[in-house]
Protein backbone atom coordinates (compact mmCIF):
# COMPACT_ATOMS: atom_id res chain seq x y z
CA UNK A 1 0.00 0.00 0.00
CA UNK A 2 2.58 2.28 0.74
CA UNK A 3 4.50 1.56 -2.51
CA UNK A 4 0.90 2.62 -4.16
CA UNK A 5 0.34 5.99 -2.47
CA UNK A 6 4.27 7.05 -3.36
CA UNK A 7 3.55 6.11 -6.92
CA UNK A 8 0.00 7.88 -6.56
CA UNK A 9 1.80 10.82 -5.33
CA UNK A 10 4.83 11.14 -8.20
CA UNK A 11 2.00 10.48 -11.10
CA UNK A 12 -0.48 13.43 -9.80
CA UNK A 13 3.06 15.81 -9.44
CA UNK A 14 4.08 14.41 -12.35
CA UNK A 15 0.03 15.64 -14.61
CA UNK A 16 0.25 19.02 -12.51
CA UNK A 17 3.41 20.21 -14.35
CA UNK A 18 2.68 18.49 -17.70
CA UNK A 19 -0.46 20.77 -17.56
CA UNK A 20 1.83 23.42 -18.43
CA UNK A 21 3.53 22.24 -20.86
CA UNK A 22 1.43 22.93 -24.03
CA UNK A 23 1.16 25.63 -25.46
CA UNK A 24 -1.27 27.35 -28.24
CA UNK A 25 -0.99 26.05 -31.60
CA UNK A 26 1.27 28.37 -33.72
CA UNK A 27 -2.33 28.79 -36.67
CA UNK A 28 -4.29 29.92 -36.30
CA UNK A 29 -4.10 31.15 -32.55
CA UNK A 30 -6.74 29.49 -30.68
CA UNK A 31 -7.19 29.49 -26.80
CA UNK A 32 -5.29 26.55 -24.83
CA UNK A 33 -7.42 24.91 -22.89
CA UNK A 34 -7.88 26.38 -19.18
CA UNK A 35 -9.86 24.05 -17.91
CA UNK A 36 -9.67 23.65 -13.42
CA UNK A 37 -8.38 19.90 -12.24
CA UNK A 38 -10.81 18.77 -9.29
CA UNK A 39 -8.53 17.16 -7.13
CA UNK A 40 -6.73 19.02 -4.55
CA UNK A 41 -7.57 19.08 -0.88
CA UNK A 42 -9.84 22.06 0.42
CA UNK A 43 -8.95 24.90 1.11
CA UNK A 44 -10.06 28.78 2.93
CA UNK A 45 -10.18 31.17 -0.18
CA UNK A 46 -7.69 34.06 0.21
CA UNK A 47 -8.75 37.54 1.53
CA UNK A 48 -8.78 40.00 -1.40
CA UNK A 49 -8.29 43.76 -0.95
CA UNK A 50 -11.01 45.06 -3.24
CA UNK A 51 -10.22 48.78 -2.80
CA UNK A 52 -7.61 48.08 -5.32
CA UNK A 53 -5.00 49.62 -3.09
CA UNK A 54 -2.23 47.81 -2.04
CA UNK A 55 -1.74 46.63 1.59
CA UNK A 56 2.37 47.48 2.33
CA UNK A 57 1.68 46.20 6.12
CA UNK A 58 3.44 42.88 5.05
CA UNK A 59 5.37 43.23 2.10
CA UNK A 60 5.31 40.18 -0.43
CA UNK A 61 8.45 37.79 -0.22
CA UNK A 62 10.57 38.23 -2.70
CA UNK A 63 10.53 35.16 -5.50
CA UNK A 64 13.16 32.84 -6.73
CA UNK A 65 14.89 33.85 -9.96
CA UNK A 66 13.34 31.02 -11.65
CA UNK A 67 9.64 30.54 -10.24
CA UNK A 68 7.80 27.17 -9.43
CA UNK A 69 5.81 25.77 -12.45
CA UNK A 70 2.38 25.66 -11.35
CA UNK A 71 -1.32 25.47 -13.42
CA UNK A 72 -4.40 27.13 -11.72
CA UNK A 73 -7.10 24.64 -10.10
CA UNK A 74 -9.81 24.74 -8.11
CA UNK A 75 -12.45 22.65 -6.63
CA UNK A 76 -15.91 23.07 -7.08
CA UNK A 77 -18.60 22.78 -4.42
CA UNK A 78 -22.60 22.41 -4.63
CA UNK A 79 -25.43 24.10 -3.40
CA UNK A 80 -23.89 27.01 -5.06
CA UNK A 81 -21.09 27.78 -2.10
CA UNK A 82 -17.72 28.89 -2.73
CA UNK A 83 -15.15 26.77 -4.45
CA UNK A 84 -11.43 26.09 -2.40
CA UNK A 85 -8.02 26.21 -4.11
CA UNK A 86 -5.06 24.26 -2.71
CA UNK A 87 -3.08 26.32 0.56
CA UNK A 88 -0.11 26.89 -2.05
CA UNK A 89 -1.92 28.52 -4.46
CA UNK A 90 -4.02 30.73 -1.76
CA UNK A 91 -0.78 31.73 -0.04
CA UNK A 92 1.08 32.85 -3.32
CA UNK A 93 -2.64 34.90 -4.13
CA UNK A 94 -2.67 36.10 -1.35
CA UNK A 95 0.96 37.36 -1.36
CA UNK A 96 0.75 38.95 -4.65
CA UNK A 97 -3.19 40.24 -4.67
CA UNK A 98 -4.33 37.60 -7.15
CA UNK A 99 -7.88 37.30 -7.79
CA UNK A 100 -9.65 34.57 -8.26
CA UNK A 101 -12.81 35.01 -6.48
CA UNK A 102 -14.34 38.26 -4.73
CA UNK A 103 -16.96 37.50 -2.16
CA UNK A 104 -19.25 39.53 -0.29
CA UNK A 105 -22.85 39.59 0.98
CA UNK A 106 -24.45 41.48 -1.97
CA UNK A 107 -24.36 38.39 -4.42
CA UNK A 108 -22.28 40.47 -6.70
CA UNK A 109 -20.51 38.12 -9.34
CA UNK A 110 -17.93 38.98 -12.37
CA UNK A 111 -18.34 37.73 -16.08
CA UNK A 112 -15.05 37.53 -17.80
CA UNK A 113 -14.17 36.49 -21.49
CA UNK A 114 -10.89 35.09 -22.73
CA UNK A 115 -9.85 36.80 -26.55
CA UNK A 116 -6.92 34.87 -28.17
CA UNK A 117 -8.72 35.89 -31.52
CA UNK A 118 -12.43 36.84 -33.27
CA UNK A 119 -14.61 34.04 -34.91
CA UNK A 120 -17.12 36.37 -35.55
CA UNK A 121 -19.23 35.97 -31.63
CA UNK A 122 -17.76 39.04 -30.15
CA UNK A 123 -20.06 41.67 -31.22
CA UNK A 124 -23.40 39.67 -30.53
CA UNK A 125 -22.04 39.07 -26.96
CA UNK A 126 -20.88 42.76 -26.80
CA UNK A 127 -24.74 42.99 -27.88
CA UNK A 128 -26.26 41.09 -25.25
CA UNK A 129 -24.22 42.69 -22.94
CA UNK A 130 -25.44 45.91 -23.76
CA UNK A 131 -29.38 44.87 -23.84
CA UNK A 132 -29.30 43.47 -20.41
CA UNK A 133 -26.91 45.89 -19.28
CA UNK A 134 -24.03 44.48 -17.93
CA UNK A 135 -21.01 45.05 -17.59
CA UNK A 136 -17.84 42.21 -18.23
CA UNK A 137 -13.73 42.02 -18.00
CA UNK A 138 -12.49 41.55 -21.45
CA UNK A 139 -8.97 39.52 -21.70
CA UNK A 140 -7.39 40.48 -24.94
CA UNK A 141 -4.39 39.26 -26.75
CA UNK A 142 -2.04 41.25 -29.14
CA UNK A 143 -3.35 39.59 -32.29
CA UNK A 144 -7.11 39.97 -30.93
CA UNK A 145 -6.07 44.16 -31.09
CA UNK A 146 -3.74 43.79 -34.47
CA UNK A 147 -6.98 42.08 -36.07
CA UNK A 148 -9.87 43.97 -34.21
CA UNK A 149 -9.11 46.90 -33.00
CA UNK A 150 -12.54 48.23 -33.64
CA UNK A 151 -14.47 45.68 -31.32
CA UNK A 152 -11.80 46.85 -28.81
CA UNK A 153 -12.85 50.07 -28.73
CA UNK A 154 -16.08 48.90 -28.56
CA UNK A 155 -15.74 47.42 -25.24
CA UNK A 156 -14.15 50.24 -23.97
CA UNK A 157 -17.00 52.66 -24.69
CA UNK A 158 -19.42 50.73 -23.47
CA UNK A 159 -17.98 50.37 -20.02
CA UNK A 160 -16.16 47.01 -20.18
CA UNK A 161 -12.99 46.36 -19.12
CA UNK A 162 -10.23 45.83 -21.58
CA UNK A 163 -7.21 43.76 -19.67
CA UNK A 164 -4.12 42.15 -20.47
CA UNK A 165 -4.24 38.37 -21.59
CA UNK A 166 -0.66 39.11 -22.79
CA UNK A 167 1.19 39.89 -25.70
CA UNK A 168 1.42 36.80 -27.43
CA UNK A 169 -0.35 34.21 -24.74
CA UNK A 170 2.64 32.20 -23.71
CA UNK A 171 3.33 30.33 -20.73
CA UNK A 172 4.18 32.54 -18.08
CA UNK A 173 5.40 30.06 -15.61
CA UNK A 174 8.25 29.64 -17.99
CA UNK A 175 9.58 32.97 -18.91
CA UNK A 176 12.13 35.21 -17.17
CA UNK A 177 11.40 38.46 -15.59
CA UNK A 178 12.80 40.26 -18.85
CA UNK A 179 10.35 38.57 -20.92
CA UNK A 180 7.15 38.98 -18.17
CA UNK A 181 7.69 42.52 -18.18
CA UNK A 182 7.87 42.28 -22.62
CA UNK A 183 4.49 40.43 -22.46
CA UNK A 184 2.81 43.24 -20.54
CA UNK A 185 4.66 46.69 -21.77
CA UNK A 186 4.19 44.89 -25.87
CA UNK A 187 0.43 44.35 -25.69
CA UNK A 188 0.44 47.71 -23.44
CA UNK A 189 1.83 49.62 -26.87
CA UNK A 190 -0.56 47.41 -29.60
CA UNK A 191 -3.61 48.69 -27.48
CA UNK A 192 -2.76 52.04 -27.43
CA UNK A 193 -1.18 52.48 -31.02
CA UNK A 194 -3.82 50.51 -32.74
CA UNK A 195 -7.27 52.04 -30.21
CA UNK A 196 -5.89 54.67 -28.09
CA UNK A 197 -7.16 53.69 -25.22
CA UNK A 198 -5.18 52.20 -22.06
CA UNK A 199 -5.36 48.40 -20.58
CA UNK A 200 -7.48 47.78 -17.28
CA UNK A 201 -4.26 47.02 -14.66
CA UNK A 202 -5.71 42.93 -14.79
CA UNK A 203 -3.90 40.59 -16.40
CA UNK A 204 -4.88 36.55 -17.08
CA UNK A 205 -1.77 34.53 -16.96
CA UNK A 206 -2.59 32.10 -20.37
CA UNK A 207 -3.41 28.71 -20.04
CA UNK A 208 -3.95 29.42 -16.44
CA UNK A 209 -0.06 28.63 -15.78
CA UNK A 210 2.03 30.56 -13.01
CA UNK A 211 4.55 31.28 -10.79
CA UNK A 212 5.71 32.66 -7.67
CA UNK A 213 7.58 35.03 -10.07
CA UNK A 214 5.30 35.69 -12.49
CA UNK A 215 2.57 36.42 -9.90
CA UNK A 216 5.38 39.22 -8.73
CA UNK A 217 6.57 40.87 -11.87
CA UNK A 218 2.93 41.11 -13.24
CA UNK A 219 2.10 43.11 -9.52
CA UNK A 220 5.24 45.28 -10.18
CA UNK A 221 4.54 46.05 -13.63
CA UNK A 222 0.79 47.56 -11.62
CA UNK A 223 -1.18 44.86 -12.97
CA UNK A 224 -3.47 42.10 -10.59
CA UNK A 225 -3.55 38.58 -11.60
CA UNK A 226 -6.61 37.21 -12.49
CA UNK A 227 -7.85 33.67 -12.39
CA UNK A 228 -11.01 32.16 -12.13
CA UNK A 229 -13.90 30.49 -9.78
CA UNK A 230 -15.72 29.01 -12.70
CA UNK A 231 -14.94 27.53 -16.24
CA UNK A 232 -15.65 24.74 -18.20
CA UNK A 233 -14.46 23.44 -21.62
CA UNK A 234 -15.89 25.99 -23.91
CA UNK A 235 -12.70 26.85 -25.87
CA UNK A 236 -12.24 24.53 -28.95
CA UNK A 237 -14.86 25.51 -32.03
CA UNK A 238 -14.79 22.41 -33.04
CA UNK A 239 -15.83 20.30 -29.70
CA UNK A 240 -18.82 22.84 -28.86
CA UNK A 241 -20.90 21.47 -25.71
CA UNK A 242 -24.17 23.58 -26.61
CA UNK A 243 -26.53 26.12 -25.73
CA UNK A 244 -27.66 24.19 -22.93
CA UNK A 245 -25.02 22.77 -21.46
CA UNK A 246 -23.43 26.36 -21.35
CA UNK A 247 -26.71 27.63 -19.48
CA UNK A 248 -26.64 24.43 -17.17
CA UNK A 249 -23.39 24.87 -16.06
CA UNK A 250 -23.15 28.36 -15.19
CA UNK A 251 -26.44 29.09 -13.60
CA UNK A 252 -25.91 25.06 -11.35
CA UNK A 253 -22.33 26.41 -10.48
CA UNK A 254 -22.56 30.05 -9.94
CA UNK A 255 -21.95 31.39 -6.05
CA UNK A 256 -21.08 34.88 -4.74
CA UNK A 257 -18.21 36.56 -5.69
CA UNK A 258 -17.81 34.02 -8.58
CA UNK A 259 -15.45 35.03 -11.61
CA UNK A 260 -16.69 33.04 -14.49
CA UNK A 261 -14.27 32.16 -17.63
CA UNK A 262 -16.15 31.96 -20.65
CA UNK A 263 -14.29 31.93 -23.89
CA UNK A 264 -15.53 34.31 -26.41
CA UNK A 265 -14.74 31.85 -29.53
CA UNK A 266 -17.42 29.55 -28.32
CA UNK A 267 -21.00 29.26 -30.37
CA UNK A 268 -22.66 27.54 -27.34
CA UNK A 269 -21.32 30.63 -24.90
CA UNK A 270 -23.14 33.24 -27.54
CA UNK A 271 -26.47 31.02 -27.93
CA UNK A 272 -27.03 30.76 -24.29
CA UNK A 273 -25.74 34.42 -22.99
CA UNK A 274 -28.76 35.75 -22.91
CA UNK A 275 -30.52 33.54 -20.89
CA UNK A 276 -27.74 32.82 -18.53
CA UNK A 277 -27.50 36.38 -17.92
CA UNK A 278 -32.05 37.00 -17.19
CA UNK A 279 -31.53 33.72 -15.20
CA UNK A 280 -28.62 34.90 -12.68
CA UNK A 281 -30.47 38.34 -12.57
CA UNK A 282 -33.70 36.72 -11.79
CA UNK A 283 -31.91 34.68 -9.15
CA UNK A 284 -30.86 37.59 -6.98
CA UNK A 285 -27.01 38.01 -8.52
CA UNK A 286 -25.30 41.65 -9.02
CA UNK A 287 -23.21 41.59 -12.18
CA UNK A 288 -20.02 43.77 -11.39
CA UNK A 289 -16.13 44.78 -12.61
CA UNK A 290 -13.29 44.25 -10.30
């Protein structure tokens, strides 16, 4: 038995770095899959500062030159209460202001979409947005701006947020500080060459992959890091779950505070928007920006 559990133990170390280790197909550029693994032990969620100001009473330790590989996770719970993510992961968040959840008593939750790059469901979401008047995060990459700069603005005007999903959506867990701060300060300059307007300071580490040093150059380049309370494998066009699936899984799995990661390349996502969005409404939830 105890030969089992060590084997047990090296295989499920050995899956949570290989998560990683994949990255985006070269084209065209869709979304790696940021799906959450639902097998860690429980955990408090981490105390986040929503003022937006940072707390210098305890100053964050300083990271290792080369930061530990690790892929975001959580696990779900039912009856709609809040999700846990593993102690490690809460005391890195924690450290460096990461978001990945926002409770409070108001039911207020936070709709966020992932843009690698525009199959042509952007401006009817941006559309059902605006008729049931809501407001979402938008993660955008710098081919999503070099190819639609336009529907950038867009979201801008109408009182989204436009944030960072980098520069060219590579695995931050793996880069050096030099090239951390060239993912942020690139897609910072596409944005504002190509729409004139500046980033939202939020930032979605691709493929949900981190590190201690990531999670500390993206805080001292201004930005917070932003994960996620809720997703579900919406991301590849050609393996779309539908409508009702979509609409199932986000109204069963929604809870305060929740930040939901929906991909804005998926057809089932688009078809079901509006009714996820009059059903959460109708259920008592506040749709807010960070």
């Amino acid at each position: 038995m105890k030969k089992q559990g060590a084997l047990l133990f090296i295989l499920g170390l050995f899956f949570t770095v290989i998560a990683c280790s994949t990255g985006p197909p070269a084209a065209p550029p869709p979304q790696a899959s940021e799906n959450p693994v639902e097998n860690a032990a429980p955990s408090p969620p981490p105390v986040v500062d929503k003022s937006g100001s940072l707390n210098t009473a305890t100053a964050p330790p300083t990271p290792a030159a080369a930061g530990q590989v690790l892929s975001w996770y959580y696990n779900p719970a039912k009856n709609h209460q809040t999700p846990s993510i593993p102690k490690e992961a809460s005391n890195l968040l924690d450290a460096y202001r990461g978001i990945w959840l926002l409770p409070d008593d108001d039911k207020r939750i936070y709709l966020t979409f992932d843009e690698g790059y525009e199959l042509g469901y952007t401006e009817p979401i941006l559309d059902i947005l605006k008729d049931n008047q809501v407001k979402a995060a938008f993660f955008i990459t710098g081919q999503y701006v070099k190819t639609q700069p336009d529907l950038v603005r867009r979201m801008k005007a109408e009182g989204h947020l436009v944030c960072s999903h980098t520069q060219n959506h590579k695995d931050m867990s793996k880069l050096t500080k030099e090239e951390i701060v060239s993912e942020i300060a690139l897609l910072e300059q596409e944005v504002q060459s190509r729409t004139g307007i500046t980033l939202d300071k939020y930032l979605r580490p691709p493929m949900g992959c981190y590190s201690d040093l990531s999670l500390a150059v993206t805080l001292e380049q201004g930005y917070r890091s932003v994960f996620w309370s809720m997703a579900y494998e919406d991301w590849d066009p050609a393996k779309q779950p539908g409508a009702e699936k979509s609409y199932q899984f986000v109204t069963r799995n929604v809870h305060p505070g929740a930040v939901i990661l929906l991909h804005a390349v998926s057809e089932s996502n688009t078809e079901a928007l509006d009714r996820i969005l009059k059903e959460l409404k109708q259920q008592g939830y506040v749709f807010a920006t960070f």
